[in-house]
PDB file of N, CA and C in Angstrom:
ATOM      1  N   UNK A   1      -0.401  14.275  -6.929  1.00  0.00           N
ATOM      2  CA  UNK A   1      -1.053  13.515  -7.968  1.00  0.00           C
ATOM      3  C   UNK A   1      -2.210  12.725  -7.349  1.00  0.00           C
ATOM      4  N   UNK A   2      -3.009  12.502  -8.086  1.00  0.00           N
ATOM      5  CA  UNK A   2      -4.282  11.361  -8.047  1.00  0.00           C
ATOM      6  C   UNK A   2      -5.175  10.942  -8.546  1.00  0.00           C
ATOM      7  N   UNK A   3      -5.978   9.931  -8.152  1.00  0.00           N
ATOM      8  CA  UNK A   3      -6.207   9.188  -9.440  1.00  0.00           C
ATOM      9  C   UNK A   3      -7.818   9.823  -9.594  1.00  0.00           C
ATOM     10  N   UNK A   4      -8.422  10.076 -10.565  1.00  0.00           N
ATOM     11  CA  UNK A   4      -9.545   9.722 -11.115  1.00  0.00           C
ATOM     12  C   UNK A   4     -10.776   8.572 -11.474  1.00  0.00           C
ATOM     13  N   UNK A   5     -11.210   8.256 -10.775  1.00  0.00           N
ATOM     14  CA  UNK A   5     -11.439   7.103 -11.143  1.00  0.00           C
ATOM     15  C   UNK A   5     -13.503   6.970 -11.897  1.00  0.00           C
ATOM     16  N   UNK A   6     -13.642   6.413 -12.318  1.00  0.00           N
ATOM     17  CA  UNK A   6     -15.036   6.801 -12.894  1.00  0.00           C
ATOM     18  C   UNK A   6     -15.268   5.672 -13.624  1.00  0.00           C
ATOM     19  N   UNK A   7     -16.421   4.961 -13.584  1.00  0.00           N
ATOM     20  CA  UNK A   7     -17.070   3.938 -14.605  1.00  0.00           C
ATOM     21  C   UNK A   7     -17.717   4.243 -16.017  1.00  0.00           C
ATOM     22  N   UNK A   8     -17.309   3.238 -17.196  1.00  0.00           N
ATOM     23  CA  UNK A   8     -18.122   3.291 -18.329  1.00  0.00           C
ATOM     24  C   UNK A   8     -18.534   2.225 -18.560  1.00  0.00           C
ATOM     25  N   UNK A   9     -19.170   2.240 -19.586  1.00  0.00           N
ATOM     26  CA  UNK A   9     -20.025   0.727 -20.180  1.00  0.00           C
ATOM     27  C   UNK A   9     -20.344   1.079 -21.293  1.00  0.00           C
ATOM     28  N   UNK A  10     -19.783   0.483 -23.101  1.00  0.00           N
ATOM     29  CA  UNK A  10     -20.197   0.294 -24.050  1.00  0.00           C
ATOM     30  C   UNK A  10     -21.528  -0.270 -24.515  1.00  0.00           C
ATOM     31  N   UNK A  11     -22.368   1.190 -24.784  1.00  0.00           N
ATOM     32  CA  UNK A  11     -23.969   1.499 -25.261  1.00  0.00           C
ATOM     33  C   UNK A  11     -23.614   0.226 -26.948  1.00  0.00           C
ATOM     34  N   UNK A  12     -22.854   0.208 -27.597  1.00  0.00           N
ATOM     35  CA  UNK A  12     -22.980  -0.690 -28.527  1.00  0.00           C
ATOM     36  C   UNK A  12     -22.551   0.697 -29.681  1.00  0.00           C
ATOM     37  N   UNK A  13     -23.068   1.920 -29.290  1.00  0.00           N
ATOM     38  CA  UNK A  13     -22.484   3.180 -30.251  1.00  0.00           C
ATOM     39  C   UNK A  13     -21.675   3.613 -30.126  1.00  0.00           C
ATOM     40  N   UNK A  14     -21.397   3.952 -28.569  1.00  0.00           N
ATOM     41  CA  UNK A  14     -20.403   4.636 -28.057  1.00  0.00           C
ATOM     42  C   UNK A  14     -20.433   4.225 -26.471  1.00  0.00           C
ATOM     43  N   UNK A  15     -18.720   4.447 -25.909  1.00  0.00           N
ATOM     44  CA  UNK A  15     -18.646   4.322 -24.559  1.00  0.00           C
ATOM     45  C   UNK A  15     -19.165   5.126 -23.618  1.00  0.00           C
ATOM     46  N   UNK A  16     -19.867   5.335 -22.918  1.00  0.00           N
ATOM     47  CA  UNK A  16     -20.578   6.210 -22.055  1.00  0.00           C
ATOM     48  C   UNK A  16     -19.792   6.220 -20.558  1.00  0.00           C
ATOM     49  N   UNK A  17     -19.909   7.303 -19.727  1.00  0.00           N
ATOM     50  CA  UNK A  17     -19.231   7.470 -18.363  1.00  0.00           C
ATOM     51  C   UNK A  17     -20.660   6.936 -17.736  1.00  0.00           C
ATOM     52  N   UNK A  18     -20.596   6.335 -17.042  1.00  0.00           N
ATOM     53  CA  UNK A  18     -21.850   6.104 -16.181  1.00  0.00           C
ATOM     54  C   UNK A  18     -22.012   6.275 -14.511  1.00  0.00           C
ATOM     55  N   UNK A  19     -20.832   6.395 -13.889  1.00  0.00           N
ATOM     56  CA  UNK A  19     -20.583   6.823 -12.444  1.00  0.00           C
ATOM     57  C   UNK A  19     -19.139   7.597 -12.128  1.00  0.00           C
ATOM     58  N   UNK A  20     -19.237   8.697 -11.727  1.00  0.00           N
ATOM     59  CA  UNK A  20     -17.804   9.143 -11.819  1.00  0.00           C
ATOM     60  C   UNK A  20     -17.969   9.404  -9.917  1.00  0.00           C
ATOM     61  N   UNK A  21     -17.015   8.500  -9.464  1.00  0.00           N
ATOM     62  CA  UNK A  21     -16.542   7.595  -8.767  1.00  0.00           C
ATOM     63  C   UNK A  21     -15.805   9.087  -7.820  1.00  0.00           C
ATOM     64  N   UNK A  22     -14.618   9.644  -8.448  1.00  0.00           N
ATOM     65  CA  UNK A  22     -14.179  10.954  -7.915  1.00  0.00           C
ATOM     66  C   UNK A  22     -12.948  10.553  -7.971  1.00  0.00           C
ATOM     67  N   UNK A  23     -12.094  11.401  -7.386  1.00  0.00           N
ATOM     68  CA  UNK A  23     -10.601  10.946  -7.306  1.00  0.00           C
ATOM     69  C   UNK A  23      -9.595  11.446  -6.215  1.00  0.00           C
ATOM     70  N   UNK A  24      -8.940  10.593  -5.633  1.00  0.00           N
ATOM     71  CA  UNK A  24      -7.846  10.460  -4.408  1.00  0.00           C
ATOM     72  C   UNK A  24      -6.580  10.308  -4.688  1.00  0.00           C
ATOM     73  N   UNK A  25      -6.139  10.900  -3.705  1.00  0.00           N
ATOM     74  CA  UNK A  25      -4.192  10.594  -3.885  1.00  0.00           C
ATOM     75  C   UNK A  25      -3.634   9.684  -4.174  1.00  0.00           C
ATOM     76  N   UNK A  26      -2.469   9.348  -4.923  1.00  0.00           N
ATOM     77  CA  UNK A  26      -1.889   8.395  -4.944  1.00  0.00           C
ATOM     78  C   UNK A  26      -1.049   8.076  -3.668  1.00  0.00           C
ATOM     79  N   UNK A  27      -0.894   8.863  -2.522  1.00  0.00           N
ATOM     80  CA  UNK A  27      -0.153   8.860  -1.309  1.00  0.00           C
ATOM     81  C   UNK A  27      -0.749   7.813  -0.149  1.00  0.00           C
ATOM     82  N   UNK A  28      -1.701   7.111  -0.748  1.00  0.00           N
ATOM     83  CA  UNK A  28      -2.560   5.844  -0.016  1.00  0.00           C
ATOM     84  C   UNK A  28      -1.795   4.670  -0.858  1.00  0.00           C
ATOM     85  N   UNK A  29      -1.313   4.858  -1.702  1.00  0.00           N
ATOM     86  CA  UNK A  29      -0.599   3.080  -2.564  1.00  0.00           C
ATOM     87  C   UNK A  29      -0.508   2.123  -1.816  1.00  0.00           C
ATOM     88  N   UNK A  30       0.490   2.548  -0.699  1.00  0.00           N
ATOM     89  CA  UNK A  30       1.029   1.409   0.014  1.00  0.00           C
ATOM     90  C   UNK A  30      -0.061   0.745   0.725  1.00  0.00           C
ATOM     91  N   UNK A  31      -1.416   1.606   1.201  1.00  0.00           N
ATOM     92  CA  UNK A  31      -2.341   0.749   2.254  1.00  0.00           C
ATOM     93  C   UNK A  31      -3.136  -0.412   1.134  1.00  0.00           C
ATOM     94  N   UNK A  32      -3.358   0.348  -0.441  1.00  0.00           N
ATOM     95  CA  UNK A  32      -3.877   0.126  -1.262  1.00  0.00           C
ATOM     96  C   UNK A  32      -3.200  -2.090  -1.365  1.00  0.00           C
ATOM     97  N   UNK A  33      -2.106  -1.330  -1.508  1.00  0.00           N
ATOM     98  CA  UNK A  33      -1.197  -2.665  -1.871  1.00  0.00           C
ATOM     99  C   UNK A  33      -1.391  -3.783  -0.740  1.00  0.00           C
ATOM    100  N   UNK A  34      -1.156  -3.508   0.347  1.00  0.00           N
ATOM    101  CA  UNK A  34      -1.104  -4.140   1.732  1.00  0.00           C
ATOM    102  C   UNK A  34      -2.366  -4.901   1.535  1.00  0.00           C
ATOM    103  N   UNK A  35      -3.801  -3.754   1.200  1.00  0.00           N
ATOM    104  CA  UNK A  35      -4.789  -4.309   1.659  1.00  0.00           C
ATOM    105  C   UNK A  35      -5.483  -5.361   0.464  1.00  0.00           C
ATOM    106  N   UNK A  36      -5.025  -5.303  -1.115  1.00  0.00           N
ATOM    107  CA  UNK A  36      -5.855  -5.641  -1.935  1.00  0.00           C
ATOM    108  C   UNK A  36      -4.510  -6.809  -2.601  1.00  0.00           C
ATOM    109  N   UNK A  37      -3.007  -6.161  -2.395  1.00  0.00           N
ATOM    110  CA  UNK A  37      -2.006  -6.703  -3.672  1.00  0.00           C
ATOM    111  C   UNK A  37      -2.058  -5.776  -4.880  1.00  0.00           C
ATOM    112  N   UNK A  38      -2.682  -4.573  -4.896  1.00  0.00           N
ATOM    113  CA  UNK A  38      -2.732  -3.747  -6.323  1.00  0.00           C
ATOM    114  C   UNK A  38      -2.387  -2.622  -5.421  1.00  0.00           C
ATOM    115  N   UNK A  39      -2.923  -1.937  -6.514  1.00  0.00           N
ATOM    116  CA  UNK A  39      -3.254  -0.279  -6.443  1.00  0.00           C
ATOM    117  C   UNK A  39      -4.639  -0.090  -7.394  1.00  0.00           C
ATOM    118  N   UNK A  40      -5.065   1.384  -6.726  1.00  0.00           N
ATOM    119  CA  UNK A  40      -6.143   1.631  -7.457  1.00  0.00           C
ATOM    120  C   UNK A  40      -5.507   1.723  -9.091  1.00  0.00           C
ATOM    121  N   UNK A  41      -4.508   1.839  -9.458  1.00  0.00           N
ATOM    122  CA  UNK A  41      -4.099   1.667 -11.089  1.00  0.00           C
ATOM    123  C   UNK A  41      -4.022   0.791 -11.910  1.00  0.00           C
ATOM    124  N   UNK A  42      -3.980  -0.269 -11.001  1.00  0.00           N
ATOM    125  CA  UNK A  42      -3.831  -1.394 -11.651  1.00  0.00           C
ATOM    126  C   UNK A  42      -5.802  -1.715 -11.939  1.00  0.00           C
ATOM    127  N   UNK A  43      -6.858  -1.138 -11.823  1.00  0.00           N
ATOM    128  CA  UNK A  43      -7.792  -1.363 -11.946  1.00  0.00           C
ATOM    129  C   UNK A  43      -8.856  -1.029 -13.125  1.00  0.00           C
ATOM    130  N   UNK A  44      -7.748  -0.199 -13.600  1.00  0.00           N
ATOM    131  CA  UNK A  44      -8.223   0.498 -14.784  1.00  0.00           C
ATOM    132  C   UNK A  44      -8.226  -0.547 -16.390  1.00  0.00           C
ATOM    133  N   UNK A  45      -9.098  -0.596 -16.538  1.00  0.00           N
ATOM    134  CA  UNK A  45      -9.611  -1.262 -17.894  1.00  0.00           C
ATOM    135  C   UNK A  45     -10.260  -2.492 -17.116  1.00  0.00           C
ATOM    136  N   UNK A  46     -10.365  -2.886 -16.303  1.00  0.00           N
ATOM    137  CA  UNK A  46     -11.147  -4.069 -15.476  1.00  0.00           C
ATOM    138  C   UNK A  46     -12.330  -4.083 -15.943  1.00  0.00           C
ATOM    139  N   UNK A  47     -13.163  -4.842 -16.033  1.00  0.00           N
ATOM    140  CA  UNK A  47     -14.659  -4.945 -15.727  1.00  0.00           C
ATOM    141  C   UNK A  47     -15.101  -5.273 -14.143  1.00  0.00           C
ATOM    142  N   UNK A  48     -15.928  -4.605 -13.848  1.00  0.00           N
ATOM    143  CA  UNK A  48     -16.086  -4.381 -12.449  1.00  0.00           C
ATOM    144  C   UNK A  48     -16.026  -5.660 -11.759  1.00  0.00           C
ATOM    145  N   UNK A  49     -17.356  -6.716 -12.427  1.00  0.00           N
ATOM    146  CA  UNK A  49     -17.869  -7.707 -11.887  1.00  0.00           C
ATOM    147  C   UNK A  49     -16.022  -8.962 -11.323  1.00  0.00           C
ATOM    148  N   UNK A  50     -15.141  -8.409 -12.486  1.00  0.00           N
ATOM    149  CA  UNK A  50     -13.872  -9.064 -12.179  1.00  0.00           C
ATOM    150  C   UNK A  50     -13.307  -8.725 -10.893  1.00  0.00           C
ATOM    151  N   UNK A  51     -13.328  -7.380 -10.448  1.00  0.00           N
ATOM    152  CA  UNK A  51     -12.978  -6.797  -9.483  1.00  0.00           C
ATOM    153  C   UNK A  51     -13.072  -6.852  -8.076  1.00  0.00           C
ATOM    154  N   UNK A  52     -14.441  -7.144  -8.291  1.00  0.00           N
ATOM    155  CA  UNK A  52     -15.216  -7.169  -6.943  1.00  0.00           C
ATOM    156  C   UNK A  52     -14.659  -8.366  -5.685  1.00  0.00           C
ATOM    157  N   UNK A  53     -14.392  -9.220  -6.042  1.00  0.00           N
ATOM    158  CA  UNK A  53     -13.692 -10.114  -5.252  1.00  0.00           C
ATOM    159  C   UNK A  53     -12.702  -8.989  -4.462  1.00  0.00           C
ATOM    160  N   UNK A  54     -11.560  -8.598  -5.371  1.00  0.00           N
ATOM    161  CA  UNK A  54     -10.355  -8.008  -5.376  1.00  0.00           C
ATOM    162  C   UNK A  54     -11.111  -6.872  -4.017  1.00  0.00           C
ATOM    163  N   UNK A  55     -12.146  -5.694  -4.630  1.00  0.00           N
ATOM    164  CA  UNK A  55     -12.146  -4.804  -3.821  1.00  0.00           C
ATOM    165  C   UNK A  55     -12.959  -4.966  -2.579  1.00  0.00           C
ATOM    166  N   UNK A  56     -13.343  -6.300  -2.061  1.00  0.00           N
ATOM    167  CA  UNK A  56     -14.225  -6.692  -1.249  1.00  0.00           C
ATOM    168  C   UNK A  56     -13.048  -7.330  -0.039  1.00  0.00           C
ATOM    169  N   UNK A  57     -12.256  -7.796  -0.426  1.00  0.00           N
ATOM    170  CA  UNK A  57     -10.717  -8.444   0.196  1.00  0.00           C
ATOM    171  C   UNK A  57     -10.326  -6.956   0.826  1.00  0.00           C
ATOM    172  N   UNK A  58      -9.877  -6.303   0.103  1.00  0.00           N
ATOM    173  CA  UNK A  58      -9.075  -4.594   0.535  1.00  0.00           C
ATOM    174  C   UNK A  58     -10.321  -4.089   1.537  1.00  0.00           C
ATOM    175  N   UNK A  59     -11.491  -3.971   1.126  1.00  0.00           N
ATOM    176  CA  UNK A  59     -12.738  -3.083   2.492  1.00  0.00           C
ATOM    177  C   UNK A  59     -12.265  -4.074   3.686  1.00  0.00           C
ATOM    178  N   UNK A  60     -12.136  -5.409   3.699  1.00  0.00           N
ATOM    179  CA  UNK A  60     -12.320  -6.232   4.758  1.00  0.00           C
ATOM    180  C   UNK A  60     -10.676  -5.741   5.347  1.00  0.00           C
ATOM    181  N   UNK A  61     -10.069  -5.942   4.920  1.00  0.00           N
ATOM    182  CA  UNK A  61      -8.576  -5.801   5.366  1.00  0.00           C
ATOM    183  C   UNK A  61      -8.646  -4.634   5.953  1.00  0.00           C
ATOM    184  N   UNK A  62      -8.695  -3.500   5.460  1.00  0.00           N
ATOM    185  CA  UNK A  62      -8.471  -2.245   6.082  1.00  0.00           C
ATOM    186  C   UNK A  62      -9.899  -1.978   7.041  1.00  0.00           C
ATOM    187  N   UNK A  63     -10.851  -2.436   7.235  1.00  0.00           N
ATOM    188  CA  UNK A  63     -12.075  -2.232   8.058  1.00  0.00           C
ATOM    189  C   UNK A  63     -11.166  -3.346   9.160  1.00  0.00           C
ATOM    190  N   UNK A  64     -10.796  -4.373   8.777  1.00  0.00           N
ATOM    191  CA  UNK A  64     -10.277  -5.483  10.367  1.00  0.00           C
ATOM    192  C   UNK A  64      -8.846  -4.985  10.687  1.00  0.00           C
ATOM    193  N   UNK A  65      -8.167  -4.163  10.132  1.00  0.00           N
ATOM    194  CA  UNK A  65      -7.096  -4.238  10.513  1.00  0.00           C
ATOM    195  C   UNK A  65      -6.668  -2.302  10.556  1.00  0.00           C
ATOM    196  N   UNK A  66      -7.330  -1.699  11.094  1.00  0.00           N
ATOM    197  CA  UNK A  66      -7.112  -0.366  11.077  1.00  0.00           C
ATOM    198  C   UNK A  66      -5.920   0.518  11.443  1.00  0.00           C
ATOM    199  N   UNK A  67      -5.095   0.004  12.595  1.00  0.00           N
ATOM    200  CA  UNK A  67      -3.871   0.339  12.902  1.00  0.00           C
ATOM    201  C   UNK A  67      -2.738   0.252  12.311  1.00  0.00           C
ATOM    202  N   UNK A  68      -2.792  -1.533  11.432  1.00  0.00           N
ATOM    203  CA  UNK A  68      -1.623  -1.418  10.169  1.00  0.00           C
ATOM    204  C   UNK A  68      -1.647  -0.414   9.339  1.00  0.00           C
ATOM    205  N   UNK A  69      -3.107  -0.500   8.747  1.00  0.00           N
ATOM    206  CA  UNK A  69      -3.175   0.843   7.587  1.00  0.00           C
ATOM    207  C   UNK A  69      -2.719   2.349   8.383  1.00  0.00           C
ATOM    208  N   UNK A  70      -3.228   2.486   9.703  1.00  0.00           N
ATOM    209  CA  UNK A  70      -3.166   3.867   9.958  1.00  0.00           C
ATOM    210  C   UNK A  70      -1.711   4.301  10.294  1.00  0.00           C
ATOM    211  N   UNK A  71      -0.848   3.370  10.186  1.00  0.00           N
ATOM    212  CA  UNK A  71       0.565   3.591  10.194  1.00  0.00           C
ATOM    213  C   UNK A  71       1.248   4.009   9.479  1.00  0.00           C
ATOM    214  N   UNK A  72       0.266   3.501   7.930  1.00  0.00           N
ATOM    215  CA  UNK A  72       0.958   3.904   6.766  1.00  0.00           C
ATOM    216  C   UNK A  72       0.420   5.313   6.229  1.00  0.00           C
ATOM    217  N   UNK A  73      -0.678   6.216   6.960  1.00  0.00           N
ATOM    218  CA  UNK A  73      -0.638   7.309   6.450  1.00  0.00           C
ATOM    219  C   UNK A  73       0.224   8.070   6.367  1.00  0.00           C
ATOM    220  N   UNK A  74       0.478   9.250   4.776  1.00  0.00           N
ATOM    221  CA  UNK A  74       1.007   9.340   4.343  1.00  0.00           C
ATOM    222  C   UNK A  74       2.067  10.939   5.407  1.00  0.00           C
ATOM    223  N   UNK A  75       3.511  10.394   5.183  1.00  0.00           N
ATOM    224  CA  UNK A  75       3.395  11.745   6.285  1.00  0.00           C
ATOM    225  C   UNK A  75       3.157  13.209   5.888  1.00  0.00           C
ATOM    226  N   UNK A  76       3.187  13.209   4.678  1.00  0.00           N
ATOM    227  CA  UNK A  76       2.975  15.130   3.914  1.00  0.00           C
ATOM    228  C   UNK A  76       1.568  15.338   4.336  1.00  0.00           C
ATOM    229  N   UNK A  77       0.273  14.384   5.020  1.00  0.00           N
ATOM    230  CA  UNK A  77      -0.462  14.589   5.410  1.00  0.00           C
ATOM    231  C   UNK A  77      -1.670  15.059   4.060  1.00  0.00           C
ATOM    232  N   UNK A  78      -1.318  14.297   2.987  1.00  0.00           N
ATOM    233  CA  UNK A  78      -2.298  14.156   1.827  1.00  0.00           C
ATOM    234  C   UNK A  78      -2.974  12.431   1.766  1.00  0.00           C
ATOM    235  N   UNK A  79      -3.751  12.703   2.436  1.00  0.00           N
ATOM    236  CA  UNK A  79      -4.724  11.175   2.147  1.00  0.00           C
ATOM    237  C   UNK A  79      -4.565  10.858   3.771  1.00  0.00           C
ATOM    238  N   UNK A  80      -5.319   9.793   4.035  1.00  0.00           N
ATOM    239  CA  UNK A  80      -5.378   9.128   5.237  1.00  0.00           C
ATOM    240  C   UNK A  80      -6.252   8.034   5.457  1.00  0.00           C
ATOM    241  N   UNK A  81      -5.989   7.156   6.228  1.00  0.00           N
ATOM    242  CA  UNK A  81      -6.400   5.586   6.466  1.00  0.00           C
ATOM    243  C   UNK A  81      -8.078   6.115   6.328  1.00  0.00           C
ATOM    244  N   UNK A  82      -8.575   6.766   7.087  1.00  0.00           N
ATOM    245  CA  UNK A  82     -10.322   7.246   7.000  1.00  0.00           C
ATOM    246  C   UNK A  82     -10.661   6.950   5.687  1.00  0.00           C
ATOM    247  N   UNK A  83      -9.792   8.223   5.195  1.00  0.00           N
ATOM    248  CA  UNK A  83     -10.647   8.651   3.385  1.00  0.00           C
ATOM    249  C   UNK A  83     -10.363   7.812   2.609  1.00  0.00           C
ATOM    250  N   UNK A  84      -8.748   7.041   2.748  1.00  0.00           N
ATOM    251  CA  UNK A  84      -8.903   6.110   1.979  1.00  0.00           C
ATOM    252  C   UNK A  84      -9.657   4.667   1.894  1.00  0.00           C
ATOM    253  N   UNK A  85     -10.248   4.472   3.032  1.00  0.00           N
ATOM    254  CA  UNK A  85     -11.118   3.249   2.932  1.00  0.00           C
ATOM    255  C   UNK A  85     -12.520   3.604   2.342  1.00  0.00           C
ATOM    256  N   UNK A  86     -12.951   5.012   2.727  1.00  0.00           N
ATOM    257  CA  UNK A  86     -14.067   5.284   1.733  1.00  0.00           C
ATOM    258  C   UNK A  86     -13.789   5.645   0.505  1.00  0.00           C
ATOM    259  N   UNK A  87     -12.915   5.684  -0.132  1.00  0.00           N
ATOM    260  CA  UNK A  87     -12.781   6.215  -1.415  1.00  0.00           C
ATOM    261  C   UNK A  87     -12.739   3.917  -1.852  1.00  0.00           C
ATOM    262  N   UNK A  88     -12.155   3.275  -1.265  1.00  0.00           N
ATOM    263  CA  UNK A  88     -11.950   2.060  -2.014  1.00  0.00           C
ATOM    264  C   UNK A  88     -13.965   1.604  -1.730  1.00  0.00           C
ATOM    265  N   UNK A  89     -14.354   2.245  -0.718  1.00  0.00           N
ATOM    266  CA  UNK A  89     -15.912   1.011  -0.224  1.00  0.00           C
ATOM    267  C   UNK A  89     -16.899   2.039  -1.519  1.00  0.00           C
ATOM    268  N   UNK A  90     -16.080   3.180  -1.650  1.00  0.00           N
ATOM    269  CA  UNK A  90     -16.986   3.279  -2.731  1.00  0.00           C
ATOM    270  C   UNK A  90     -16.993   3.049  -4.001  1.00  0.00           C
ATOM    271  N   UNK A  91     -15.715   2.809  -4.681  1.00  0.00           N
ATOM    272  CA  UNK A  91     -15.561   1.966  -5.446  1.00  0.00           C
ATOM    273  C   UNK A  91     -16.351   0.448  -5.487  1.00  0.00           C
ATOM    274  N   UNK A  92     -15.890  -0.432  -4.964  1.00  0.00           N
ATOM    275  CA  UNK A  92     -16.695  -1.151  -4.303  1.00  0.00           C
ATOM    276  C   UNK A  92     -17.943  -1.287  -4.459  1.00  0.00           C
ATOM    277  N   UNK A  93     -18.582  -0.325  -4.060  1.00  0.00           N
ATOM    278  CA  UNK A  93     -19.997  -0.042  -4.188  1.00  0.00           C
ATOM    279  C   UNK A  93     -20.625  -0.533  -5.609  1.00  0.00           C
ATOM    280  N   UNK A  94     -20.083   0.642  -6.188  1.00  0.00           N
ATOM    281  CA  UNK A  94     -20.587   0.908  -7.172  1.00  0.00           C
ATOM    282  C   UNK A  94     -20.210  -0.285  -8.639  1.00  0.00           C
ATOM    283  N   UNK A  95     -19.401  -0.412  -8.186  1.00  0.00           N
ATOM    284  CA  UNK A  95     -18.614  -1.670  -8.917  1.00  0.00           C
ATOM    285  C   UNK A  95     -19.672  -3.191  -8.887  1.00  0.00           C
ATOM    286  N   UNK A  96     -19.950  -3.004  -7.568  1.00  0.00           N
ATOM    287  CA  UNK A  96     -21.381  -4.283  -7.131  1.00  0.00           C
ATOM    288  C   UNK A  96     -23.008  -3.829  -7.929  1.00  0.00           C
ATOM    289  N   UNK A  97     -23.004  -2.339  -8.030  1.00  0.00           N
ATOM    290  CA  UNK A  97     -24.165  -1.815  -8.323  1.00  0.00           C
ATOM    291  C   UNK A  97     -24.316  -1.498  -9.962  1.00  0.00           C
ATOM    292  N   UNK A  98     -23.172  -1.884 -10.544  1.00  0.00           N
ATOM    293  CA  UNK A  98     -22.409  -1.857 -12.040  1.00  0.00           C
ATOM    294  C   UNK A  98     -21.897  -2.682 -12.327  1.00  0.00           C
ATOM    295  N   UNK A  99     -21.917  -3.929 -12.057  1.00  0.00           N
ATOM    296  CA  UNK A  99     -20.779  -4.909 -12.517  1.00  0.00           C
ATOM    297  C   UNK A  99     -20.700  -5.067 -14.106  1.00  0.00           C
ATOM    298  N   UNK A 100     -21.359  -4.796 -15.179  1.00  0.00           N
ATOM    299  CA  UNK A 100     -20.683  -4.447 -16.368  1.00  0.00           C
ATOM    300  C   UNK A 100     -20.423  -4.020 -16.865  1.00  0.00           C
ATOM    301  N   UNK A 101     -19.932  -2.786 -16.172  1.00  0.00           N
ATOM    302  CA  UNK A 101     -19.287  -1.414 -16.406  1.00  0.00           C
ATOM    303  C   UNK A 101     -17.543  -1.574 -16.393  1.00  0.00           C
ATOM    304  N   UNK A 102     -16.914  -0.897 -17.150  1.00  0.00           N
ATOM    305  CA  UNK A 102     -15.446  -1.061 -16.870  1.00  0.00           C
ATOM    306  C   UNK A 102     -15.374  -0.152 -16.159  1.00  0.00           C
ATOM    307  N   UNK A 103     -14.402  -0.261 -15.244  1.00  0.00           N
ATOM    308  CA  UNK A 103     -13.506   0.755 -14.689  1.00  0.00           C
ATOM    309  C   UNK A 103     -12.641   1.846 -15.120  1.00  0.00           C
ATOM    310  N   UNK A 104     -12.460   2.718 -15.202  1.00  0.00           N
ATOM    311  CA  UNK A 104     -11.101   3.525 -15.474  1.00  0.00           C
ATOM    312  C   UNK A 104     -10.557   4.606 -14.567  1.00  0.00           C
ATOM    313  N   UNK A 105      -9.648   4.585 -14.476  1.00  0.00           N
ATOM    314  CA  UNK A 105      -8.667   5.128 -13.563  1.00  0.00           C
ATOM    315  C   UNK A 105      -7.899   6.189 -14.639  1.00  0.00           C
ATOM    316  N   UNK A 106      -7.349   7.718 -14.511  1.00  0.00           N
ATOM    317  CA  UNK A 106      -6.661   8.421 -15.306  1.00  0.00           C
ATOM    318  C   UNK A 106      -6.171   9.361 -13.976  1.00  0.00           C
TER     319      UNK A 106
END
């Protein structure tokens, strides 16, 4: 399984996708949790600009602390401490480069 994750923002007509973000395993949770207190699921319906604190805490954690996270890769060998810190800095990103965009996660 994994998540989807992709930004919209209500045009005032209709909701529009405006960055589709891509999507990663759920077999990263635990670094997810460690590093932020969530999961990428719990992010879904957010507005970015809310977020950003949240996903700026998790880049710093797992960028300063690389060995905790890399402990927790997953052992079936789907996901890993690497991809999962770029899959959250790009979130992140884009979340800073969108902040009134919601989030969604499926």
């Amino acid at each position: 399984m994994s998540w989807s994750v992709y930004l919209t923002i209500n045009t005032g007509a209709e909701e529009r996708k405006v960055v589709d973000i891509g999507n990663y395993t759920y077999n990263v949770s635990p670094m997810y949790m460690k590093a932020m207190g969530i999961t990428i699921s719990d992010l879904d319906g957010k507005k970015c600009s809310e977020v950003i604190p949240i996903l700026r805490k998790g880049v710093l954690h797992m960028t300063e602390n690389p060995r905790i996270h890399k402990a927790m890769n997953p052992p079936n060998g789907w996901g890993k401490y690497e991809t999962a810190l770029e899959f959250l800095e790009m979130i992140y990103k884009e979340c800073i480069n969108n902040p009134k965009c919601k989030i969604e996660v499926c």
